[in-house]
PDB file of N, CA and C in Angstrom:
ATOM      1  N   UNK A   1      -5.304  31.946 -17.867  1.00  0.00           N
ATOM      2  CA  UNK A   1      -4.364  30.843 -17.850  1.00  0.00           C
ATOM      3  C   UNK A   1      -5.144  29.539 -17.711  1.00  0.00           C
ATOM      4  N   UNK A   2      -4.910  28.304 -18.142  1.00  0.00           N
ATOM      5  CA  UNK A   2      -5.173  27.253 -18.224  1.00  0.00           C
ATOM      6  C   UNK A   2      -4.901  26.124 -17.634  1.00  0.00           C
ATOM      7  N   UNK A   3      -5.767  25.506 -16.729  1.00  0.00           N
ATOM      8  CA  UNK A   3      -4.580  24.283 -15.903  1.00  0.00           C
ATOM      9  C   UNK A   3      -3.414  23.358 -16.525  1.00  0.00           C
ATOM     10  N   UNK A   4      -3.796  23.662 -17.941  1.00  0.00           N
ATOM     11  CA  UNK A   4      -2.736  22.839 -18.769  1.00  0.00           C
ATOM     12  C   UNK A   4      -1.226  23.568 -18.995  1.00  0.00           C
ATOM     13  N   UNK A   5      -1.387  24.608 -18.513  1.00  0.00           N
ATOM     14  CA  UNK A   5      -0.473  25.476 -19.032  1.00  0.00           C
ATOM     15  C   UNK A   5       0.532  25.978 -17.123  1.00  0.00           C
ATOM     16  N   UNK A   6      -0.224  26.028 -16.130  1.00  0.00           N
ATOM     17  CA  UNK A   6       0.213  25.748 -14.898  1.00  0.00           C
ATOM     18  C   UNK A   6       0.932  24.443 -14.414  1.00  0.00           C
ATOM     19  N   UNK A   7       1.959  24.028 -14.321  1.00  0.00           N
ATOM     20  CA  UNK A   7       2.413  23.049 -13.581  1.00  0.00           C
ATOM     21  C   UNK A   7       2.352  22.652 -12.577  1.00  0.00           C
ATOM     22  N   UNK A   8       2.142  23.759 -11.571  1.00  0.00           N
ATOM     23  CA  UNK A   8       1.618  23.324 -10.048  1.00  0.00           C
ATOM     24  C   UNK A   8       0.715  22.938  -9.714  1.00  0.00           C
ATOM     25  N   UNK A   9      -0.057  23.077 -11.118  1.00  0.00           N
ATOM     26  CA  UNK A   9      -2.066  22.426 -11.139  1.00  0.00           C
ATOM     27  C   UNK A   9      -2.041  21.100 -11.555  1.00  0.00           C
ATOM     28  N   UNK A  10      -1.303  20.298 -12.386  1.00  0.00           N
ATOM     29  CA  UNK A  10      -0.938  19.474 -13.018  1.00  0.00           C
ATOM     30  C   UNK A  10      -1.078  18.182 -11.762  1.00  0.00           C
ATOM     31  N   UNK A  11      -1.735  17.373 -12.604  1.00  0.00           N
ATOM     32  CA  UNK A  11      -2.187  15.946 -11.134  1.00  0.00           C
ATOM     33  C   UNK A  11      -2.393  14.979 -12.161  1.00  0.00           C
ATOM     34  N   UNK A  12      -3.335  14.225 -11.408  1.00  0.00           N
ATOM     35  CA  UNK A  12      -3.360  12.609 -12.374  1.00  0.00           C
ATOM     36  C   UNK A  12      -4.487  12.830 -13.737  1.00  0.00           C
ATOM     37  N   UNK A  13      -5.155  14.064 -13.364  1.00  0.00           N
ATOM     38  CA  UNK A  13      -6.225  13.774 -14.567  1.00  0.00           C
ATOM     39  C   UNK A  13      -6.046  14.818 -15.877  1.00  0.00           C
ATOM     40  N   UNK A  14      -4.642  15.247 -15.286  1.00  0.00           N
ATOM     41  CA  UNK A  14      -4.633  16.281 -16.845  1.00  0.00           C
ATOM     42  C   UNK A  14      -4.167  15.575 -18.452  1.00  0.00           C
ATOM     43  N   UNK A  15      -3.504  14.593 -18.271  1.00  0.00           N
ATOM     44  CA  UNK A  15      -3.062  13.498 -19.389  1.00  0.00           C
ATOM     45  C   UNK A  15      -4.348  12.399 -19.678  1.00  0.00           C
ATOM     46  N   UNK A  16      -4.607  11.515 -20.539  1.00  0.00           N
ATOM     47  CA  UNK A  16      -5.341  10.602 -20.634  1.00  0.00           C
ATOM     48  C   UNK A  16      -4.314   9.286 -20.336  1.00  0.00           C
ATOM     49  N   UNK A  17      -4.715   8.242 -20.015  1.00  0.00           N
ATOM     50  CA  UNK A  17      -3.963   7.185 -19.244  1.00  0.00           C
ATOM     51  C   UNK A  17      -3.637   6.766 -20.935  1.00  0.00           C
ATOM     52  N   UNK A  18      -2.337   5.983 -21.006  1.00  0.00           N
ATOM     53  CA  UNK A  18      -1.954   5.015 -22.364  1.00  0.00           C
ATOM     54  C   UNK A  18      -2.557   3.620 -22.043  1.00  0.00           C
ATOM     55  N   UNK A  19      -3.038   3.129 -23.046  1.00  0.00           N
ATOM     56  CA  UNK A  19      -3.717   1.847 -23.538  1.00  0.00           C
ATOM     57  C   UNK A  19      -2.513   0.701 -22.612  1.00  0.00           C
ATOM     58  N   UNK A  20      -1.285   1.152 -22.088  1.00  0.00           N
ATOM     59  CA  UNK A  20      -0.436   0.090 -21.501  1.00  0.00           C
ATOM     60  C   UNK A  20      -1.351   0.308 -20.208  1.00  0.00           C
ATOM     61  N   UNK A  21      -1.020   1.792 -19.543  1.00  0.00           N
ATOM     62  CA  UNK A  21      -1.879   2.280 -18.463  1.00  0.00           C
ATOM     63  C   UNK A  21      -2.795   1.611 -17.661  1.00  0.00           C
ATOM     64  N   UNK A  22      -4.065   1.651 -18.637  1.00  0.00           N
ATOM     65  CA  UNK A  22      -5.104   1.334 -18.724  1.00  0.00           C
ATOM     66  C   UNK A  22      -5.438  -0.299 -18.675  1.00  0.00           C
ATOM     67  N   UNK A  23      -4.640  -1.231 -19.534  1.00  0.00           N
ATOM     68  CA  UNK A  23      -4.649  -2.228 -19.191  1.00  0.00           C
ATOM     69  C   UNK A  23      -3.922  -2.749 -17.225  1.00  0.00           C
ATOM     70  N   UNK A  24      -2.876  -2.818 -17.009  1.00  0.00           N
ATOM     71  CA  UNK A  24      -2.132  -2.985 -16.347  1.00  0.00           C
ATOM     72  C   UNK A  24      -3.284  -2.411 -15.103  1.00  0.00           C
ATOM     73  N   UNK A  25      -4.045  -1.726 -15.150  1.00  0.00           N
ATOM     74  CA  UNK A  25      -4.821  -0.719 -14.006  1.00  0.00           C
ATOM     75  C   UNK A  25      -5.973  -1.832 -14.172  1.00  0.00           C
ATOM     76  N   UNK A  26      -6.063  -2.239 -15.119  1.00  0.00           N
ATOM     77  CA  UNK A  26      -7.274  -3.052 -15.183  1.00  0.00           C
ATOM     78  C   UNK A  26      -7.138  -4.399 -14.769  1.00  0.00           C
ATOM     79  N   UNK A  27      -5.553  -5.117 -15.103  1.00  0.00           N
ATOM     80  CA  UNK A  27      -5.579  -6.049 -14.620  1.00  0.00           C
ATOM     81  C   UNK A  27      -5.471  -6.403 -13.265  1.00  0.00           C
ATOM     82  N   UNK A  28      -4.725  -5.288 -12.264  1.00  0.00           N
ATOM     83  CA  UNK A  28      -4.492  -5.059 -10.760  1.00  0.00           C
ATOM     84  C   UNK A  28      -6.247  -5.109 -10.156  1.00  0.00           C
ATOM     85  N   UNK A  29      -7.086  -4.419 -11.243  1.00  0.00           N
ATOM     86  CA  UNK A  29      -8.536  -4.573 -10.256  1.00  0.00           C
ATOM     87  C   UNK A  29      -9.156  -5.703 -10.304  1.00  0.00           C
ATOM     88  N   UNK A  30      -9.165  -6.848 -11.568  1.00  0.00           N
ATOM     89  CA  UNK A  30      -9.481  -8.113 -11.784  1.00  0.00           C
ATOM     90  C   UNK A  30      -9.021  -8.408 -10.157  1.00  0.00           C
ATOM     91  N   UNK A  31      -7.460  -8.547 -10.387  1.00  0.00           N
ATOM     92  CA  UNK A  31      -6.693  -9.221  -9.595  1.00  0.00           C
ATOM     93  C   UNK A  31      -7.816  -9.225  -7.948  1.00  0.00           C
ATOM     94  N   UNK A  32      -7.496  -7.917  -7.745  1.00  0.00           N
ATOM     95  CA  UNK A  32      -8.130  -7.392  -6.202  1.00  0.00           C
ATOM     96  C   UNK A  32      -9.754  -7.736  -6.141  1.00  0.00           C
ATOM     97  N   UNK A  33     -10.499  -7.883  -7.005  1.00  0.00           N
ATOM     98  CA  UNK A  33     -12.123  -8.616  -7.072  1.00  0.00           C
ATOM     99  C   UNK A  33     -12.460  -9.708  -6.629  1.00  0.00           C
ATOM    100  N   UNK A  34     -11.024 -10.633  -6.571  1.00  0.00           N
ATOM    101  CA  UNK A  34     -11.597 -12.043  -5.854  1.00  0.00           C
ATOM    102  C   UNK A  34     -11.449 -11.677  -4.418  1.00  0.00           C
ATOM    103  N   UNK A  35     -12.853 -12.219  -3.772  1.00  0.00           N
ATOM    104  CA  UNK A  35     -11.992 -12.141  -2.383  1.00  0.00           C
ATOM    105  C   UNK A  35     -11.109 -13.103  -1.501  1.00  0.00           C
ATOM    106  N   UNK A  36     -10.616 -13.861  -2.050  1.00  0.00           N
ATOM    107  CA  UNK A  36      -9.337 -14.510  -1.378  1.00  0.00           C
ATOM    108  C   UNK A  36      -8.142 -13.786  -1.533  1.00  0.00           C
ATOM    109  N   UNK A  37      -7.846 -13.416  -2.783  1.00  0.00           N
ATOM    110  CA  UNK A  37      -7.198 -12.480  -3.131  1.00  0.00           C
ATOM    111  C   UNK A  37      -6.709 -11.037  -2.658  1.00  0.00           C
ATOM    112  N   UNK A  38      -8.268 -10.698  -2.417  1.00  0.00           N
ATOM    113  CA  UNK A  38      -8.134  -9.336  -1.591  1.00  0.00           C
ATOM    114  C   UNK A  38      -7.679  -9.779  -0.009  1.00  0.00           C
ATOM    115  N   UNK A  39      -8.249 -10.843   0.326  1.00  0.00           N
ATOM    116  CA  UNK A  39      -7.727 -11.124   1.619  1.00  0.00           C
ATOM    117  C   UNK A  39      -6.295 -11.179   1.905  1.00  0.00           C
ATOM    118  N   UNK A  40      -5.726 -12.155   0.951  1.00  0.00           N
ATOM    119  CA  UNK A  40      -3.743 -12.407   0.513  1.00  0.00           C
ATOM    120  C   UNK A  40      -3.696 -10.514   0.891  1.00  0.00           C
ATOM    121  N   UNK A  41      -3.770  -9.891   0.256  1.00  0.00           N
ATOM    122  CA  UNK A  41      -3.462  -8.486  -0.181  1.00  0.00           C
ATOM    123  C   UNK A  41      -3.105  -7.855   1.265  1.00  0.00           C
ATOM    124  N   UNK A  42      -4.665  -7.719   1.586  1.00  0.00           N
ATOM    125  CA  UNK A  42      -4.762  -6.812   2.957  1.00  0.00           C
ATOM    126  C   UNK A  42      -3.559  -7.192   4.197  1.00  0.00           C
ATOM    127  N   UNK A  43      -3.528  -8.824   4.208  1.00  0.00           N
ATOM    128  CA  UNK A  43      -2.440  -9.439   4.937  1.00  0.00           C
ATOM    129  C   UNK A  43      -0.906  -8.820   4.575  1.00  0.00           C
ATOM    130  N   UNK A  44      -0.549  -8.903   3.041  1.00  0.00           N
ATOM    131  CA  UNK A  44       0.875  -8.569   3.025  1.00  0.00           C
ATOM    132  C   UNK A  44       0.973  -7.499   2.993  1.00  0.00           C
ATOM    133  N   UNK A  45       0.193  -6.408   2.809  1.00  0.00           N
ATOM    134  CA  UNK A  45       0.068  -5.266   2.730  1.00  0.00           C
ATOM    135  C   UNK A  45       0.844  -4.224   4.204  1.00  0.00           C
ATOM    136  N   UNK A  46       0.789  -5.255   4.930  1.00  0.00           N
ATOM    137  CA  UNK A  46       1.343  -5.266   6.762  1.00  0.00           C
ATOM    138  C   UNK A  46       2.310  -5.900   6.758  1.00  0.00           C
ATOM    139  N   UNK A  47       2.387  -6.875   6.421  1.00  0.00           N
ATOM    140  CA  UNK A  47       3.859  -7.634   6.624  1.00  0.00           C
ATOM    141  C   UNK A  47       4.061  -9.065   5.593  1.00  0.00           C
ATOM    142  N   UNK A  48       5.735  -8.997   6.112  1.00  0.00           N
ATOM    143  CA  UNK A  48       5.889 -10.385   4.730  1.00  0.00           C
ATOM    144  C   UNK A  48       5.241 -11.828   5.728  1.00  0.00           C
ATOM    145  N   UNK A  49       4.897 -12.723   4.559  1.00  0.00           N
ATOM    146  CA  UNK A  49       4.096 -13.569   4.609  1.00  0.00           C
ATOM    147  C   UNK A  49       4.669 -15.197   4.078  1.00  0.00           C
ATOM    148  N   UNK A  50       4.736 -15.966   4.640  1.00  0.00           N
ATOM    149  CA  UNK A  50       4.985 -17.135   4.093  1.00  0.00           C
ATOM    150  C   UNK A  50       3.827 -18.041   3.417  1.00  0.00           C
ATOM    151  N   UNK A  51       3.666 -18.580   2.701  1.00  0.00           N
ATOM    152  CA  UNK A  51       2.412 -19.985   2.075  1.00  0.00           C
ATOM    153  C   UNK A  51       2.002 -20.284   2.956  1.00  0.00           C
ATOM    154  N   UNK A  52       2.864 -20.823   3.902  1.00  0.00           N
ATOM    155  CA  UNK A  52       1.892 -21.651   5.154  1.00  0.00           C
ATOM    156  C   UNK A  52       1.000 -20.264   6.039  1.00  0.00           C
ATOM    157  N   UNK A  53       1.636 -19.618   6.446  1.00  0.00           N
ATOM    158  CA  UNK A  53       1.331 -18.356   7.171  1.00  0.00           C
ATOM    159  C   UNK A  53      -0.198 -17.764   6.587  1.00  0.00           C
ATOM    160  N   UNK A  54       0.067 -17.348   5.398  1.00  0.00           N
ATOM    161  CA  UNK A  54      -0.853 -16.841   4.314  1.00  0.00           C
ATOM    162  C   UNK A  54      -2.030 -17.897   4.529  1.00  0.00           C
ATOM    163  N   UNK A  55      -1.630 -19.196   4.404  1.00  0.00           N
ATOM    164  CA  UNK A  55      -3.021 -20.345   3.940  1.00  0.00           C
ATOM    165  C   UNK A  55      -3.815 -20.349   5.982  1.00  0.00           C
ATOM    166  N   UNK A  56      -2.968 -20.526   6.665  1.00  0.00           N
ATOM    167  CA  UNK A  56      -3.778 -20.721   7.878  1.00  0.00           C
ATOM    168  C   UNK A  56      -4.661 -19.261   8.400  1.00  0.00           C
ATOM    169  N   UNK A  57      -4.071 -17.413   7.827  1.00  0.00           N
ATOM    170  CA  UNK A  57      -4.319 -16.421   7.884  1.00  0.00           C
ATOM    171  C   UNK A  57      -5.732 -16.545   7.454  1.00  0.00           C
ATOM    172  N   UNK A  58      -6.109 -16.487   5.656  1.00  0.00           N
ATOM    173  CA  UNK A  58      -6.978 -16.869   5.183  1.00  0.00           C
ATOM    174  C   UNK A  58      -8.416 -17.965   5.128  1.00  0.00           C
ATOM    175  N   UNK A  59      -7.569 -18.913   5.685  1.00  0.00           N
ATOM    176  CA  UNK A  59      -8.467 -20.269   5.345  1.00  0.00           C
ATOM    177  C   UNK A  59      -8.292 -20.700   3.937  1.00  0.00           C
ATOM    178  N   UNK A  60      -7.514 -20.726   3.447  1.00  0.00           N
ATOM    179  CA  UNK A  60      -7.990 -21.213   1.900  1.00  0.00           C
ATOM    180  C   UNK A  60      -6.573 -22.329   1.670  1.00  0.00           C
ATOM    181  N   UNK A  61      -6.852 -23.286   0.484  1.00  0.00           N
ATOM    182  CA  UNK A  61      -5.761 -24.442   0.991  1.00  0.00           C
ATOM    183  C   UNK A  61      -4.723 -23.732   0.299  1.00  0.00           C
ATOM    184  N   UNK A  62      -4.005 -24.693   0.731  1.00  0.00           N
ATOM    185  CA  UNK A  62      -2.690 -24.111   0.017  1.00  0.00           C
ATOM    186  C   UNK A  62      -2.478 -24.370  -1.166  1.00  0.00           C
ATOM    187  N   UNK A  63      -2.173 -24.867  -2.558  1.00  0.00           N
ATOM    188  CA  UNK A  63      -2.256 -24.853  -3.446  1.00  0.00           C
ATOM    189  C   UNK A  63      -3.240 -23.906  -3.832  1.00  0.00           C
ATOM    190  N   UNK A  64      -4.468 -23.731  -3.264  1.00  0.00           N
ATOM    191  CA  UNK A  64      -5.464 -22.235  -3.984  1.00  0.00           C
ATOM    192  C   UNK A  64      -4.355 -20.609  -3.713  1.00  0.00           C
ATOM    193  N   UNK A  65      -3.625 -20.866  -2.678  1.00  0.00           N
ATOM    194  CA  UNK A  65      -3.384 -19.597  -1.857  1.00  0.00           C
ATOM    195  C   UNK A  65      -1.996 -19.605  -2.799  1.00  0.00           C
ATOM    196  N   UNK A  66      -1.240 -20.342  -3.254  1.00  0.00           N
ATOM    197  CA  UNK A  66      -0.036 -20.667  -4.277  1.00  0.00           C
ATOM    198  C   UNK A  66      -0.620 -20.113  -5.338  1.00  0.00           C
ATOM    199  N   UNK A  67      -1.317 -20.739  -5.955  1.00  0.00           N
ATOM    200  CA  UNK A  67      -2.115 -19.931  -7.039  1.00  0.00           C
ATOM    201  C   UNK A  67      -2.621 -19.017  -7.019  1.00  0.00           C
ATOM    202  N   UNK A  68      -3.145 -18.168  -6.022  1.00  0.00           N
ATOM    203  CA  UNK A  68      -3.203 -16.480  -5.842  1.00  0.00           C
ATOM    204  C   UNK A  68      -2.416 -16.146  -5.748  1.00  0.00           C
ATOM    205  N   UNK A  69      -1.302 -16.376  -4.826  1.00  0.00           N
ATOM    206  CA  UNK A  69      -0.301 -15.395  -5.500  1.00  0.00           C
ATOM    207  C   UNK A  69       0.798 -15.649  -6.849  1.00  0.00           C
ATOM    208  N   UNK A  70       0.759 -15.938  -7.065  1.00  0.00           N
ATOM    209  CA  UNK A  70       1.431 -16.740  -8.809  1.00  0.00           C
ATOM    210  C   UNK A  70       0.735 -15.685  -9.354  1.00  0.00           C
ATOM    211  N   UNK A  71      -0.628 -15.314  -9.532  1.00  0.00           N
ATOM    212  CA  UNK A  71      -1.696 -14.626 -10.620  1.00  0.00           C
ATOM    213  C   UNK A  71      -0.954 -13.141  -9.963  1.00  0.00           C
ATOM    214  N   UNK A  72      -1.141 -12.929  -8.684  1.00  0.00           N
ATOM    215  CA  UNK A  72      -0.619 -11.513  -7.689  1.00  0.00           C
ATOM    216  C   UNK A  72       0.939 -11.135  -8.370  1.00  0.00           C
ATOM    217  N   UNK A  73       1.440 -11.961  -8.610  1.00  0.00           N
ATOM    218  CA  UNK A  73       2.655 -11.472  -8.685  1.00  0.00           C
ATOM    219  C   UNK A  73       2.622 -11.512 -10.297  1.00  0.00           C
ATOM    220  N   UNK A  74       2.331 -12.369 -11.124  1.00  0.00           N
ATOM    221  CA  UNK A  74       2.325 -11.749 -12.481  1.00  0.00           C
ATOM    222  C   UNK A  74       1.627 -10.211 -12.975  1.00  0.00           C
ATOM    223  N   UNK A  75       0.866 -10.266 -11.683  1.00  0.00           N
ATOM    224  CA  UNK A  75      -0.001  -8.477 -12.215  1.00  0.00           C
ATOM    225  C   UNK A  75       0.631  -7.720 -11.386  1.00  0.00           C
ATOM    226  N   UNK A  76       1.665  -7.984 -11.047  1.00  0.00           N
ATOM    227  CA  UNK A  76       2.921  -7.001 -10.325  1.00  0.00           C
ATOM    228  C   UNK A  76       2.386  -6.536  -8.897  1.00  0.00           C
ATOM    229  N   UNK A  77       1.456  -7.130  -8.448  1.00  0.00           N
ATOM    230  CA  UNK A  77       1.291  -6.427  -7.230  1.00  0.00           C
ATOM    231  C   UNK A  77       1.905  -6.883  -5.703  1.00  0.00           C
ATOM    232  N   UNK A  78       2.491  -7.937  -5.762  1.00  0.00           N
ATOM    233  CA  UNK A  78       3.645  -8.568  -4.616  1.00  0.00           C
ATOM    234  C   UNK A  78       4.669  -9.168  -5.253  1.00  0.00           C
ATOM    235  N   UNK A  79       5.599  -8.912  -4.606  1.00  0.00           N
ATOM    236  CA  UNK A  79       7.211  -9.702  -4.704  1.00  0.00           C
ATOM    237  C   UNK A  79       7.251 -10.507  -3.670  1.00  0.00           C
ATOM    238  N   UNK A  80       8.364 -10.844  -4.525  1.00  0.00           N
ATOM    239  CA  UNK A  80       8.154 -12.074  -3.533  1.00  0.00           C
ATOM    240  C   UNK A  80      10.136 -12.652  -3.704  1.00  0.00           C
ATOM    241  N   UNK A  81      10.573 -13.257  -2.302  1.00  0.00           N
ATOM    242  CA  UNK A  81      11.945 -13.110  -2.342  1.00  0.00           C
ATOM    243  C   UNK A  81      12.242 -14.600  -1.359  1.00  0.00           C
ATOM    244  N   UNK A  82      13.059 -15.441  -1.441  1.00  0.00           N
ATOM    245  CA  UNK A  82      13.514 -16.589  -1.065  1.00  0.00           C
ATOM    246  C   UNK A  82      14.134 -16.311   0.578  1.00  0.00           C
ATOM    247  N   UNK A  83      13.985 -17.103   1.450  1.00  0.00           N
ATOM    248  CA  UNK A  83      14.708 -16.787   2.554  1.00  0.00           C
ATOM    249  C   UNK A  83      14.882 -18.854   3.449  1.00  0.00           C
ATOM    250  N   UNK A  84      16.183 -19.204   2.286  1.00  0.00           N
ATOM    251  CA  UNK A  84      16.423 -20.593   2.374  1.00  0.00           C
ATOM    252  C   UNK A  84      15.540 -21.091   1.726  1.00  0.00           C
ATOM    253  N   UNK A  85      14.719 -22.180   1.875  1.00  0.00           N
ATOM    254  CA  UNK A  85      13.259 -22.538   0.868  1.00  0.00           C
ATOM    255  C   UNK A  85      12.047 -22.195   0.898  1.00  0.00           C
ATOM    256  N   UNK A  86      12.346 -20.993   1.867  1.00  0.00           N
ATOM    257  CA  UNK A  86      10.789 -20.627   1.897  1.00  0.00           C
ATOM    258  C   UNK A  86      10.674 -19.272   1.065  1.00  0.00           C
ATOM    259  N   UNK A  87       9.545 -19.101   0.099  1.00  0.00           N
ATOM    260  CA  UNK A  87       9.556 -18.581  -0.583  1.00  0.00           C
ATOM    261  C   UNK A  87       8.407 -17.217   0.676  1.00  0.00           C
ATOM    262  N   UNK A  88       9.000 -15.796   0.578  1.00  0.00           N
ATOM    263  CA  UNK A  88       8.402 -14.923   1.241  1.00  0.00           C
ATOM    264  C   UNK A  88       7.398 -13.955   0.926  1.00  0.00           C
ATOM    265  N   UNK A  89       6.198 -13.499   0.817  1.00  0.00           N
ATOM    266  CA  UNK A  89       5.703 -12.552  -0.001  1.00  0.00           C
ATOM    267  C   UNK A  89       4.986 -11.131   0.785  1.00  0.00           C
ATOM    268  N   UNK A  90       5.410 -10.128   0.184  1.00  0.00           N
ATOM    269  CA  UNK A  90       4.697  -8.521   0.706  1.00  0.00           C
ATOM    270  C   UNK A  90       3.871  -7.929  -0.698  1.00  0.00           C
ATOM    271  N   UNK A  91       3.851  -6.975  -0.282  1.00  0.00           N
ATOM    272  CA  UNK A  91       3.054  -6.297  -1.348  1.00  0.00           C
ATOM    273  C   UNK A  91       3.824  -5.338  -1.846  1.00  0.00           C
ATOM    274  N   UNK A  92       3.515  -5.140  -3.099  1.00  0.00           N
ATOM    275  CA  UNK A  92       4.995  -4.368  -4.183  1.00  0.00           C
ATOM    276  C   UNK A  92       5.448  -3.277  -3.532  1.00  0.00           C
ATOM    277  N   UNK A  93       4.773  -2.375  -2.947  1.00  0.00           N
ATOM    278  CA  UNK A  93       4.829  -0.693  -2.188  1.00  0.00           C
ATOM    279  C   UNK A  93       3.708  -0.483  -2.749  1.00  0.00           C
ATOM    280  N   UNK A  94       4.340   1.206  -1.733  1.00  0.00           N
ATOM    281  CA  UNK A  94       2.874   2.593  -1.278  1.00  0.00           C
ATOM    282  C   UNK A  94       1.740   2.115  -2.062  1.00  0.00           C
ATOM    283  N   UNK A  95       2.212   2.318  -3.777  1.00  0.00           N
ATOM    284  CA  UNK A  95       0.750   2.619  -4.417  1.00  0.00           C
ATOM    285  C   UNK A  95      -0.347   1.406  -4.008  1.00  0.00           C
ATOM    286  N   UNK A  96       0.289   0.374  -4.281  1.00  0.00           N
ATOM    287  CA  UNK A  96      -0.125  -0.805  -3.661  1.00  0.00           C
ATOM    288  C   UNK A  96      -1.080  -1.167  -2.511  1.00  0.00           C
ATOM    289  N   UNK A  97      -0.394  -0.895  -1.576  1.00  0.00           N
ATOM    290  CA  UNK A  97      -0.818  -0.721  -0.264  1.00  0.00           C
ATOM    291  C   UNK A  97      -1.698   0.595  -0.276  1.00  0.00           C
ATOM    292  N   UNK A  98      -1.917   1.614  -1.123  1.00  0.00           N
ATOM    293  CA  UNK A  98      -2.692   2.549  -0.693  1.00  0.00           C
ATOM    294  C   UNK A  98      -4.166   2.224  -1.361  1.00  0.00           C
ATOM    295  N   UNK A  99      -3.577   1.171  -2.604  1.00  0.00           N
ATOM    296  CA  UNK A  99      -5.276   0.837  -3.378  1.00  0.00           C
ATOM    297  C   UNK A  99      -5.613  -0.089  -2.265  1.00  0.00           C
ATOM    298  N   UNK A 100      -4.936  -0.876  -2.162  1.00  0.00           N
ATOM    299  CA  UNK A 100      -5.973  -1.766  -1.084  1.00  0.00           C
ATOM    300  C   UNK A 100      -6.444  -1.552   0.006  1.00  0.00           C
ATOM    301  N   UNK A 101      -6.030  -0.806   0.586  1.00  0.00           N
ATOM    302  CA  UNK A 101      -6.261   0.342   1.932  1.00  0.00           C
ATOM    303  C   UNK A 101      -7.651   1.378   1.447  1.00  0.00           C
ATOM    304  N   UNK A 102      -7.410   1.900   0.369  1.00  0.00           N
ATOM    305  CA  UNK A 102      -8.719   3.023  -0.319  1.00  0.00           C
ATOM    306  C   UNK A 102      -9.843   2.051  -0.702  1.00  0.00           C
ATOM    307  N   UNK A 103      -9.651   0.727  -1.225  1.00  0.00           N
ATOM    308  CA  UNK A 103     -11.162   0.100  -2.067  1.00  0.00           C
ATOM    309  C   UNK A 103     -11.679  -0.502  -0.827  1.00  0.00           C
ATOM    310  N   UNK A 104     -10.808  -1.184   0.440  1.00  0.00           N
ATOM    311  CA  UNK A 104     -11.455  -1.661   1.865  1.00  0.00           C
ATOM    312  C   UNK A 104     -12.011  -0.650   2.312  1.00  0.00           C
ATOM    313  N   UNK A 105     -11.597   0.925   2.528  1.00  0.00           N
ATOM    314  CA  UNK A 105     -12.667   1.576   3.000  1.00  0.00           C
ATOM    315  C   UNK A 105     -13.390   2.718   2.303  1.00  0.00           C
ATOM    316  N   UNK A 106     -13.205   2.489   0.989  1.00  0.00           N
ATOM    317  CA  UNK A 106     -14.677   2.741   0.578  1.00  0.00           C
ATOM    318  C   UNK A 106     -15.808   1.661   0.725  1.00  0.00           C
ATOM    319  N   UNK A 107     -15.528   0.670   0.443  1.00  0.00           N
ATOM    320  CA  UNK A 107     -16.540  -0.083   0.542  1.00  0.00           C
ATOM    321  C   UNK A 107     -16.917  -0.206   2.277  1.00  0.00           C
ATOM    322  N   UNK A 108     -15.948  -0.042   3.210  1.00  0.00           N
ATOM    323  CA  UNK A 108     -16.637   0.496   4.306  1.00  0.00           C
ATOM    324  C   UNK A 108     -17.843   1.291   4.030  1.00  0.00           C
ATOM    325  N   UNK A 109     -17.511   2.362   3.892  1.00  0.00           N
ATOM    326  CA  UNK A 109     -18.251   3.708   4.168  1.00  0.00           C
ATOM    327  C   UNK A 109     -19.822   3.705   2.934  1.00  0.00           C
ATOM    328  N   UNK A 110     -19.473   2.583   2.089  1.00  0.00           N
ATOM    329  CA  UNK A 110     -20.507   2.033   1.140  1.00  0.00           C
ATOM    330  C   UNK A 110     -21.835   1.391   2.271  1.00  0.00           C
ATOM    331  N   UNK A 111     -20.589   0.336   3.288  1.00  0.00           N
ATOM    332  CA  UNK A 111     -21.792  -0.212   3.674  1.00  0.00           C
ATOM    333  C   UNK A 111     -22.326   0.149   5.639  1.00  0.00           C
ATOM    334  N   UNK A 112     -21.401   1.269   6.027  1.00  0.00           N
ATOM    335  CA  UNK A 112     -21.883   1.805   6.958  1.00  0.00           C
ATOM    336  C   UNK A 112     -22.690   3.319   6.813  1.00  0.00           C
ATOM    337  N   UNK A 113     -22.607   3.594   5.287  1.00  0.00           N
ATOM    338  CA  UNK A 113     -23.181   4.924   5.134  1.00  0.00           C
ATOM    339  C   UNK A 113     -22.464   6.056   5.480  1.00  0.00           C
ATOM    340  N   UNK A 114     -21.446   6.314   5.676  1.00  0.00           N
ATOM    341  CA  UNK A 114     -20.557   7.137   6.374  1.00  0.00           C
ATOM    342  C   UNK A 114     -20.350   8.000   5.285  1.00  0.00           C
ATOM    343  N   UNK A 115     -19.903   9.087   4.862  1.00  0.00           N
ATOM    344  CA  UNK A 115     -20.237  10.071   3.561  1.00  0.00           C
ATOM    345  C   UNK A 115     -18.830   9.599   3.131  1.00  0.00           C
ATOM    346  N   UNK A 116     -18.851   9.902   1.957  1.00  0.00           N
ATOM    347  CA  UNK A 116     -16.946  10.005   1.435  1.00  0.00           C
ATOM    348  C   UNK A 116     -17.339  10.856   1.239  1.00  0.00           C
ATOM    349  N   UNK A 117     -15.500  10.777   1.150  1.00  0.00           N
ATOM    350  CA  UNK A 117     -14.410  11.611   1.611  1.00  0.00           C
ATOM    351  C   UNK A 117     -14.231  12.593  -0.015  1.00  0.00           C
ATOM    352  N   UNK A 118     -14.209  13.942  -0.186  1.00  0.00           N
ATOM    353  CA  UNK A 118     -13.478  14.626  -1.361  1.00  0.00           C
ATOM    354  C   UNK A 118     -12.161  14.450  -1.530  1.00  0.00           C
TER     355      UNK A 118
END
């Protein structure tokens, strides 16, 4: 029998990703490479976040931190929802929160030497 032919074997690597896939995966890692960006991330990733909140969290001014997330939210990775004029932002869900959670600690374990994980 064949893992292709088992369904209970069936996971992320038995298909090849579609060219939409593949882009969209590519643009979420651009996204997460800057590190201001990754910083925005790790923050909403915990809780919702306001501009001002976000810019004093970070350090970065506000208009830069407006413009990260503007780019964040066109590559779908936070929403973002009105509460009177303040505009609020989290991070989209799980998958979300689990890449940015997995690339912070690998690169831990990159730079404490710690073995990964199978």
């Amino acid at each position: 029998m064949y893992a292709r032919d088992n369904p209970a074997a069936a996971g992320p690597w038995q298909e090849p990703p579609t060219g939409a896939q593949v882009e969209a995966a590519a643009t979420a890692l651009r996204m997460l490479a800057d590190p201001t960006r990754l910083r925005l991330m790790w923050h909403l990733c915990g809780a919702e976040y306001d501009v001002a909140a976000l810019t004093a969290a970070v350090g970065a001014a506000r208009p830069a931190v407006s413009q990260h997330l503007a780019k964040l939210r066109l590559a779908g990775l936070v929403t973002m929802r009105r509460d009177g004029r303040r505009a609020i932002y989290t991070a989209r869900g799980g998958h979300v929160r689990r890449l940015v959670a997995e690339v912070l600690y690998a690169a831990d374990h990159h730079l404490t030497g710690v073995p990964d994980h199978d």
